[in-house]
Structures are given as C-alpha cells and as structure tokens.
PDB file of N, CA and C in Angstrom:
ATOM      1  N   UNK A   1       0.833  -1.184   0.000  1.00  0.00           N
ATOM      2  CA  UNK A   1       0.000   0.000   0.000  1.00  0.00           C
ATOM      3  C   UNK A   1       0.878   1.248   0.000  1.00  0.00           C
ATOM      4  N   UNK A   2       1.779   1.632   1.112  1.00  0.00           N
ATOM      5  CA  UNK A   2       2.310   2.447   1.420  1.00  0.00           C
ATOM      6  C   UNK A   2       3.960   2.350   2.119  1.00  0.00           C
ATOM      7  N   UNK A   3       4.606   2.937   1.650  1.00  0.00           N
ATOM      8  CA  UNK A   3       6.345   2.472   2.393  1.00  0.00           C
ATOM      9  C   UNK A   3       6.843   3.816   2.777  1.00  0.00           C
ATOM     10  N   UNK A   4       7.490   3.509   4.178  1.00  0.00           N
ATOM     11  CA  UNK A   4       7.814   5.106   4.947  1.00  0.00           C
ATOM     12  C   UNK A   4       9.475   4.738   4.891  1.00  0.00           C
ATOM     13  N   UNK A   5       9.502   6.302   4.732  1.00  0.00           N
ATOM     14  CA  UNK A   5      11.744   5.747   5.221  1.00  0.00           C
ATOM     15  C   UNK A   5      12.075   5.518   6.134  1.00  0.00           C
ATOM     16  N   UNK A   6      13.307   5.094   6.608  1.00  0.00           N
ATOM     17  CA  UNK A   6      13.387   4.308   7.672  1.00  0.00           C
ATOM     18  C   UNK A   6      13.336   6.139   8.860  1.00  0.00           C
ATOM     19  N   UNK A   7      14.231   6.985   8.616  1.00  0.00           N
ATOM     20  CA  UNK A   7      14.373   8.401   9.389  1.00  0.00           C
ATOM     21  C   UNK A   7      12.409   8.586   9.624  1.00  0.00           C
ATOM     22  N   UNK A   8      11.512   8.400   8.583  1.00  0.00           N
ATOM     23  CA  UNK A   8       9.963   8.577   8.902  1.00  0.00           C
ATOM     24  C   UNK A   8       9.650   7.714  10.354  1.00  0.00           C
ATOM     25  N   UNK A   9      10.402   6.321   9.907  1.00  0.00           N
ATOM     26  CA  UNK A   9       9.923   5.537  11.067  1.00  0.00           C
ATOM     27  C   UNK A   9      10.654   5.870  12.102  1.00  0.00           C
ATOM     28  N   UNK A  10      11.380   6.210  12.044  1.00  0.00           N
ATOM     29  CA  UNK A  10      12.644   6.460  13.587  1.00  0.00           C
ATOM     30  C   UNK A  10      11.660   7.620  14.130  1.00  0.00           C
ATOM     31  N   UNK A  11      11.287   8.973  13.515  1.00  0.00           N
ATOM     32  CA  UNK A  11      10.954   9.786  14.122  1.00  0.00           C
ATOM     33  C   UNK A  11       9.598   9.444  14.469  1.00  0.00           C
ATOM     34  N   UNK A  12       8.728   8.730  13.875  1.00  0.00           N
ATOM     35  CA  UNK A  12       7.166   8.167  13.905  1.00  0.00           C
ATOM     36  C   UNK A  12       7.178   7.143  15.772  1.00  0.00           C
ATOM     37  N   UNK A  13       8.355   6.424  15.666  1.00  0.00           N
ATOM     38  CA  UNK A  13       8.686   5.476  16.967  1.00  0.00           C
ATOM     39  C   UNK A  13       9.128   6.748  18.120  1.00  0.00           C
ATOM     40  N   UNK A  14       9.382   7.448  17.705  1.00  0.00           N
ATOM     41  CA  UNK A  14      10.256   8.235  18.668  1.00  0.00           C
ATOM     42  C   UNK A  14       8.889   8.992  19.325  1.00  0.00           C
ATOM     43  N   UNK A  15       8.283   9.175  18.381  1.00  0.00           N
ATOM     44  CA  UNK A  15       7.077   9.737  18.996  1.00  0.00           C
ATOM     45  C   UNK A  15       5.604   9.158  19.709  1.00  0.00           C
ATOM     46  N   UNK A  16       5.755   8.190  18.995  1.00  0.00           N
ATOM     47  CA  UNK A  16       4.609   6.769  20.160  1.00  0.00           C
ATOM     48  C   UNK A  16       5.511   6.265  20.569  1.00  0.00           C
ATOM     49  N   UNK A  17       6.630   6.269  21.425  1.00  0.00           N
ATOM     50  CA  UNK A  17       6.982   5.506  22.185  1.00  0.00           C
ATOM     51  C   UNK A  17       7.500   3.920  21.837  1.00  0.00           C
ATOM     52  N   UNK A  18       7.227   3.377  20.655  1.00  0.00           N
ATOM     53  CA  UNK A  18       7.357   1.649  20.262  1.00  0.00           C
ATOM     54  C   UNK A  18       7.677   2.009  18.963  1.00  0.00           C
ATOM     55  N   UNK A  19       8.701   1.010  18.741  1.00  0.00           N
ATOM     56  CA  UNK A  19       8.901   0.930  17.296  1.00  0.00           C
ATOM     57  C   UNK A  19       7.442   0.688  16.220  1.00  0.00           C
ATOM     58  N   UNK A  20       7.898   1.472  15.223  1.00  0.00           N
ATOM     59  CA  UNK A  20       6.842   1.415  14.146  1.00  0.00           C
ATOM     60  C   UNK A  20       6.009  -0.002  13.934  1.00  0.00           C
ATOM     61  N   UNK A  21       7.243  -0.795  13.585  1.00  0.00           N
ATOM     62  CA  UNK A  21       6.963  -2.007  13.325  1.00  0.00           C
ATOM     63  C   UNK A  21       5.542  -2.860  14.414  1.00  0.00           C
ATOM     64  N   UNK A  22       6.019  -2.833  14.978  1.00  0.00           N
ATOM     65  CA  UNK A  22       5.137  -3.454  16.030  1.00  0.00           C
ATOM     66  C   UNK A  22       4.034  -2.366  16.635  1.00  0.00           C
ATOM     67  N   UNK A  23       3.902  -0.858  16.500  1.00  0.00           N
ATOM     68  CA  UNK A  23       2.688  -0.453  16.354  1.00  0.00           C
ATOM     69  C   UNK A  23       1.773  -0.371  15.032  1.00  0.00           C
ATOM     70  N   UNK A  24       2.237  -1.161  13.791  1.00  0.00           N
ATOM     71  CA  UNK A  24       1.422  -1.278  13.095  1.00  0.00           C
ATOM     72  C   UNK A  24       0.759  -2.680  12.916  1.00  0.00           C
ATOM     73  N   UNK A  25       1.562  -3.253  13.258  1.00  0.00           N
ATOM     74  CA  UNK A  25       0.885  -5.281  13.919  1.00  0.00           C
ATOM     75  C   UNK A  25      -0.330  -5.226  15.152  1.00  0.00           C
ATOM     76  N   UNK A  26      -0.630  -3.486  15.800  1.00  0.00           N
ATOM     77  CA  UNK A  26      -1.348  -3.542  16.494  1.00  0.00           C
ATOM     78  C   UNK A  26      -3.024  -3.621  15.801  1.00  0.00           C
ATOM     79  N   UNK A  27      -3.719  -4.366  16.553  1.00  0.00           N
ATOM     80  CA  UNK A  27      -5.074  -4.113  16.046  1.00  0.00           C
ATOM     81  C   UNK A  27      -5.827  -2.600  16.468  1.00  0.00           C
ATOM     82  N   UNK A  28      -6.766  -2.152  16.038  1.00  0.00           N
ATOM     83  CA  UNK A  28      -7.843  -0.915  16.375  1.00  0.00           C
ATOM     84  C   UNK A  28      -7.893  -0.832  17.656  1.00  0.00           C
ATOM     85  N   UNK A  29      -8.387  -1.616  18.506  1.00  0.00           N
ATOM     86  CA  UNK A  29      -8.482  -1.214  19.606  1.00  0.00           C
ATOM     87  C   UNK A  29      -7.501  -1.394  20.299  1.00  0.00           C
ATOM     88  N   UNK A  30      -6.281  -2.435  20.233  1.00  0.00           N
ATOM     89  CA  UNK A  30      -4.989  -2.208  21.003  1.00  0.00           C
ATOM     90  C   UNK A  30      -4.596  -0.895  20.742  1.00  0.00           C
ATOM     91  N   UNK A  31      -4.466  -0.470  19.711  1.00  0.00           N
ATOM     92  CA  UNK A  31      -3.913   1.110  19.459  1.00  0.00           C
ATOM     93  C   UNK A  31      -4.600   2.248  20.248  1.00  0.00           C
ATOM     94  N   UNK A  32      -5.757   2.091  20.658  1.00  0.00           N
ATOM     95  CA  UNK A  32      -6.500   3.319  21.114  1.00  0.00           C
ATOM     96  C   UNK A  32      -5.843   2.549  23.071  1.00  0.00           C
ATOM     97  N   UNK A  33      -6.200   1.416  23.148  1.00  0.00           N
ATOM     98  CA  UNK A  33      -5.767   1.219  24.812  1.00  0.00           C
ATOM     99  C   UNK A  33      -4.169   1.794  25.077  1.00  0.00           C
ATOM    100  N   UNK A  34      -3.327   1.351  23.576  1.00  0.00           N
ATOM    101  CA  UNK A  34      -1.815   2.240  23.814  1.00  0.00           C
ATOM    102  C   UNK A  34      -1.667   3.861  24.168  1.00  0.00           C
ATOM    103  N   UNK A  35      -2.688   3.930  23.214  1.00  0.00           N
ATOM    104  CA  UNK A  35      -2.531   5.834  23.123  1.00  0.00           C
ATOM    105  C   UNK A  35      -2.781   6.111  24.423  1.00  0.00           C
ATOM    106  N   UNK A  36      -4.074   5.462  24.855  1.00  0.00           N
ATOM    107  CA  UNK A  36      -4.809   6.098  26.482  1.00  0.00           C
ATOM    108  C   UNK A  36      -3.668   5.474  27.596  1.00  0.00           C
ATOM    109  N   UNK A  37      -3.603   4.707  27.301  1.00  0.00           N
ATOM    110  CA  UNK A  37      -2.355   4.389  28.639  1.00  0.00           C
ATOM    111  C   UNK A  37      -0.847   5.660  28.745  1.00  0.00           C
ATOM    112  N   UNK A  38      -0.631   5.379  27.591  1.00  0.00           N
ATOM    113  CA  UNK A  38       1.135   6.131  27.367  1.00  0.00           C
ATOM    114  C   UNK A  38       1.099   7.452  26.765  1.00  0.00           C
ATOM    115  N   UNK A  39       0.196   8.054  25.735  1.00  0.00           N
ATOM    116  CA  UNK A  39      -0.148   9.161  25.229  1.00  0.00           C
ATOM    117  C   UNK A  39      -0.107  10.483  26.269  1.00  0.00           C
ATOM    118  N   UNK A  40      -0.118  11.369  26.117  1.00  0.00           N
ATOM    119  CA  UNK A  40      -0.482  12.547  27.231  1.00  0.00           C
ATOM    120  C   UNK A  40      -1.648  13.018  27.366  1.00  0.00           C
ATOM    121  N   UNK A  41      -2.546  12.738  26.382  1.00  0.00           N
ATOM    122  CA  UNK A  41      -3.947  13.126  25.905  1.00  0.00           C
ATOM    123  C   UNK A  41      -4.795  11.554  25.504  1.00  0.00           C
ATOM    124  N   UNK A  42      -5.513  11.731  25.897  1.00  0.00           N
ATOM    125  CA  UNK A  42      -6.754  10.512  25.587  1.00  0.00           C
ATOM    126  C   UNK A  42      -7.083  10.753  24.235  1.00  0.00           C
ATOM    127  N   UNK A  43      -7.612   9.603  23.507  1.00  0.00           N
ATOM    128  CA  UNK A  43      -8.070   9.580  22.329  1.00  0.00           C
ATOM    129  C   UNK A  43      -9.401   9.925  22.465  1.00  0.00           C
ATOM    130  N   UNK A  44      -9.716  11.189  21.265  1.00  0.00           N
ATOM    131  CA  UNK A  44     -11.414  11.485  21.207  1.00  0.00           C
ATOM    132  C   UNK A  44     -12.048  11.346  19.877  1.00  0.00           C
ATOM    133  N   UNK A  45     -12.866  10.815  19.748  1.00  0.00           N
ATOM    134  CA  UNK A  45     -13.417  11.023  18.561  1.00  0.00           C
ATOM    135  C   UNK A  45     -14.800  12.022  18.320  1.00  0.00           C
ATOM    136  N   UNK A  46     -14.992  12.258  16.869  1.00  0.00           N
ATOM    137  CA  UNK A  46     -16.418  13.508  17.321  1.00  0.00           C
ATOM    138  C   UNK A  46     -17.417  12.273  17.071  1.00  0.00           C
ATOM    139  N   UNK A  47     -18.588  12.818  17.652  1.00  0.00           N
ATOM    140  CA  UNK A  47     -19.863  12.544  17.705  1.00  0.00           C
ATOM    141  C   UNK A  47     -20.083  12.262  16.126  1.00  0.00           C
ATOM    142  N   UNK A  48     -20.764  11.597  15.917  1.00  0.00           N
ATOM    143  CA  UNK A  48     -21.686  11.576  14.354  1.00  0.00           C
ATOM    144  C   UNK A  48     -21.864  13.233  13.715  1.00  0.00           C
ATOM    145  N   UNK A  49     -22.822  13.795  14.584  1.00  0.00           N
ATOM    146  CA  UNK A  49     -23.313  14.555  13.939  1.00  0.00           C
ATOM    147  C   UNK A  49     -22.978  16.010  14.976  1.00  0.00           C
ATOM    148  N   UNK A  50     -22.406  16.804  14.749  1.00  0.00           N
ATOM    149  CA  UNK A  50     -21.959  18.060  15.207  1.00  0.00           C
ATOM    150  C   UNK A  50     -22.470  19.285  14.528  1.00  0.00           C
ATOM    151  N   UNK A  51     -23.611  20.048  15.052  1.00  0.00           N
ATOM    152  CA  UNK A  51     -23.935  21.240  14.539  1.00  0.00           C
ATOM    153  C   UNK A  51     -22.968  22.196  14.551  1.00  0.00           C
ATOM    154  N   UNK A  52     -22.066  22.683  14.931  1.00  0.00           N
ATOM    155  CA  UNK A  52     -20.956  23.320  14.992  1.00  0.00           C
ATOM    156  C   UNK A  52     -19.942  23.069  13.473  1.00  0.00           C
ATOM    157  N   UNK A  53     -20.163  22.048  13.085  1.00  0.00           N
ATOM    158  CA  UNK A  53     -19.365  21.324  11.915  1.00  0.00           C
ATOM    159  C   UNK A  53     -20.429  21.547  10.730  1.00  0.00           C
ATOM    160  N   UNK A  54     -20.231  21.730   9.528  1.00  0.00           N
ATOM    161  CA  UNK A  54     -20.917  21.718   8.219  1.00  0.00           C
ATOM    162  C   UNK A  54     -19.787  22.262   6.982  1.00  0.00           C
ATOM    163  N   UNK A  55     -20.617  21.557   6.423  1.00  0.00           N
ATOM    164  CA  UNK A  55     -19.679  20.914   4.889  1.00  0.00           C
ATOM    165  C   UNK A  55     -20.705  22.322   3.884  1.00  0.00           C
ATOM    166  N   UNK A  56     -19.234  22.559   3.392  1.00  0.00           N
ATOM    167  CA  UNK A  56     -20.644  23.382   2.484  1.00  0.00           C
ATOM    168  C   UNK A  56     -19.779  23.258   0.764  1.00  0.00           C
ATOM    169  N   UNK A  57     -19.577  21.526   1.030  1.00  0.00           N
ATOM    170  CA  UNK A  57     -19.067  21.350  -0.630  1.00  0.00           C
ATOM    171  C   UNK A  57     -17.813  21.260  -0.750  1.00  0.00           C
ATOM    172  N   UNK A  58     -17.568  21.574  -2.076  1.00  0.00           N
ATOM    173  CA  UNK A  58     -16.388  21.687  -2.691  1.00  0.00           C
ATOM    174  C   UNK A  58     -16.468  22.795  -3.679  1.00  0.00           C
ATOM    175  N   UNK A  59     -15.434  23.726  -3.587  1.00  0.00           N
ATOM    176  CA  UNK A  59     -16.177  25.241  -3.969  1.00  0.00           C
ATOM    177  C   UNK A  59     -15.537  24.841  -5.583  1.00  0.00           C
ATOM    178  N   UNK A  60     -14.905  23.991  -6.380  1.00  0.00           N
ATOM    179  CA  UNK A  60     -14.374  24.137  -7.544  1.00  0.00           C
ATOM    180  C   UNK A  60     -15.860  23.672  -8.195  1.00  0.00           C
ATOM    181  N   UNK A  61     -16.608  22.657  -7.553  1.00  0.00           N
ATOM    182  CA  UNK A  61     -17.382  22.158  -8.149  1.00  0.00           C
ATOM    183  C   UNK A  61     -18.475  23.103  -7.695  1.00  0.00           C
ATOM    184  N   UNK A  62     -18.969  24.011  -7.029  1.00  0.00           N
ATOM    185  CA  UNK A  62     -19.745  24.701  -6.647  1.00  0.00           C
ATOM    186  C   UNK A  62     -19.629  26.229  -7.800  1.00  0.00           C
ATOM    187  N   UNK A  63     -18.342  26.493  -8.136  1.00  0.00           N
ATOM    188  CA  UNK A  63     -18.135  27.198  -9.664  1.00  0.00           C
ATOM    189  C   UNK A  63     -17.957  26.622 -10.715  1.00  0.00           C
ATOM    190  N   UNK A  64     -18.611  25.250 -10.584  1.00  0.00           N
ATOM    191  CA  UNK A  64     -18.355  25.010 -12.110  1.00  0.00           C
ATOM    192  C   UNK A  64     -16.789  24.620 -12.704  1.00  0.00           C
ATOM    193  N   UNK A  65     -15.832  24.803 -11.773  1.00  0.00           N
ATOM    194  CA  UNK A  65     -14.629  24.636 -12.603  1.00  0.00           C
ATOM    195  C   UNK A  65     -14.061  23.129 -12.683  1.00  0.00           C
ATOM    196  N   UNK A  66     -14.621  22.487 -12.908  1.00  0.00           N
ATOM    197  CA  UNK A  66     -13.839  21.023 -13.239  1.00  0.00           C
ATOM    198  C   UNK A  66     -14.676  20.711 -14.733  1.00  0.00           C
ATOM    199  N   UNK A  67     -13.526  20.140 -15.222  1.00  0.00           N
ATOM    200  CA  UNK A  67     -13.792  19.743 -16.757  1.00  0.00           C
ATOM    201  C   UNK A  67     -13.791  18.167 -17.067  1.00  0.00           C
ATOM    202  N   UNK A  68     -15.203  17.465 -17.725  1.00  0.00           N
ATOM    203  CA  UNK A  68     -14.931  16.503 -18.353  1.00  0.00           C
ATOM    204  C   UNK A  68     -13.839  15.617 -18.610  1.00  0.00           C
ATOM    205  N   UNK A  69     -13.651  14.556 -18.861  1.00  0.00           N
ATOM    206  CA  UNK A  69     -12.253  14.266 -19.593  1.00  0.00           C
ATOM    207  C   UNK A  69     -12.479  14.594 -21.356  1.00  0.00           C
ATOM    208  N   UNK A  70     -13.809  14.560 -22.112  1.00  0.00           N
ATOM    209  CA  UNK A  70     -13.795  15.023 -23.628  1.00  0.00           C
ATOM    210  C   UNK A  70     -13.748  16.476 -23.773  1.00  0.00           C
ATOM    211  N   UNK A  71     -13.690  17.261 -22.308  1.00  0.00           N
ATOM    212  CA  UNK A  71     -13.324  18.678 -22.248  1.00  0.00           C
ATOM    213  C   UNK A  71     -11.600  19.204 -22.487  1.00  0.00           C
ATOM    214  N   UNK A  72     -11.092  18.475 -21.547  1.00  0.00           N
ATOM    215  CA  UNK A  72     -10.126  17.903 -21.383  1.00  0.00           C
ATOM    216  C   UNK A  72      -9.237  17.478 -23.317  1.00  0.00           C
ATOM    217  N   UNK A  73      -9.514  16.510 -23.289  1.00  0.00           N
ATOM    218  CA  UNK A  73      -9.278  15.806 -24.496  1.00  0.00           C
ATOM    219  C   UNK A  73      -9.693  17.186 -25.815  1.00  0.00           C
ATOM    220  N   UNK A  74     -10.710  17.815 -25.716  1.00  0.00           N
ATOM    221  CA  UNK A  74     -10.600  18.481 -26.893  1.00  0.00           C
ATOM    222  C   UNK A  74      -9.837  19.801 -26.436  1.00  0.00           C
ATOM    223  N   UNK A  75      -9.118  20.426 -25.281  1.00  0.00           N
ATOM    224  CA  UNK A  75      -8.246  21.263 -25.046  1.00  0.00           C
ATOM    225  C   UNK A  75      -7.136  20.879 -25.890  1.00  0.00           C
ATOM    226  N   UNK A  76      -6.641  19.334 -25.583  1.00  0.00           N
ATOM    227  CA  UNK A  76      -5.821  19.045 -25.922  1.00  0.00           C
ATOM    228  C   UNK A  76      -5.271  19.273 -26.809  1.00  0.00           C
ATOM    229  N   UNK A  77      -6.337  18.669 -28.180  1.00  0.00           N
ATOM    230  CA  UNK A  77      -6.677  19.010 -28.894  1.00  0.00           C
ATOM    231  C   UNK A  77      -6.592  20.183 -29.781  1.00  0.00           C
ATOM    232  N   UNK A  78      -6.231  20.908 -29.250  1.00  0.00           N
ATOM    233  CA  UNK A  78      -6.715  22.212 -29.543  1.00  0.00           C
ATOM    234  C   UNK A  78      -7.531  22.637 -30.435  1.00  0.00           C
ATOM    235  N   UNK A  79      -9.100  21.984 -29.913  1.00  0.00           N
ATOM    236  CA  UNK A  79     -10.571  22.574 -30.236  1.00  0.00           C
ATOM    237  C   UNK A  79     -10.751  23.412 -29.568  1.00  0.00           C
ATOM    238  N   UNK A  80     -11.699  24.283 -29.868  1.00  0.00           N
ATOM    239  CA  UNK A  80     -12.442  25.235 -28.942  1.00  0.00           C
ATOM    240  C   UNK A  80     -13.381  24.626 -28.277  1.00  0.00           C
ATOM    241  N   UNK A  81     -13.780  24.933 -27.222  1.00  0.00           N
ATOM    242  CA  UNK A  81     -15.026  24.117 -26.645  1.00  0.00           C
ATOM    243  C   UNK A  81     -16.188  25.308 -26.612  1.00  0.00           C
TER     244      UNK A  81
END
C-alpha cells in the first residue's frame, strides 16, 4: 500500500513511544488502549453529527470549474469548446 523511510519511522517510533513495526501489527483497539495508557492526551473522537461542523461542498465544483475528460481531451486538442 504504502512504504515510509526508515528516518519517517525512527521519528514516527520516537514519537509513540514503540517501534513502528510493532505499532502497526497492532489491532484498532490495542492502538486506542496504547494511546490512552502512554499518550499525554486521551483519544477522542467527534460525535456523528456536530452542529458546529458543516460541509458546504467543494467550492471548484460549486463554480463550475472542473472539466470533463472530452473537455479535457478536446483542449488538448486544440478545439475550442
């Protein structure tokens, strides 16, 4: 999926406390009992639904600015669209 350098992992271990390696062999909830035990801060997650929080899109697509790929393709092109 994904490969970190080894200096990513040194500083990634340095900062949870356990080598990389073996905090990624951890399962979901071993990881959250690690954080809350050794962490300085408890793990929080938000609520579902937070009125304080709202999405209001994606403003490229809210102007219109994303193009087709035959938009695209006839730029290329160099058609006029």
């Amino acid at each position: 999926m994904y490969t970190l350098k080894e200096k990513t992992k040194d500083m990634a271990s340095f900062t949870i406390g356990i080598e990389m390696e073996k905090f990624v062999n951890l399962d979901f909830d071993d990881e959250i009992v690690y954080i809350n035990r050794y962490g300085q801060t408890k793990c929080a997650f938000l609520p579902e639904d937070d009125d304080r929080i709202s999405g209001r899109g994606n403003p490229l697509l809210a102007r219109n600015e994303f193009l087709t790929m035959d938009e695209v393709d006839k730029e290329l092109a160099g058609e006029e669209m």
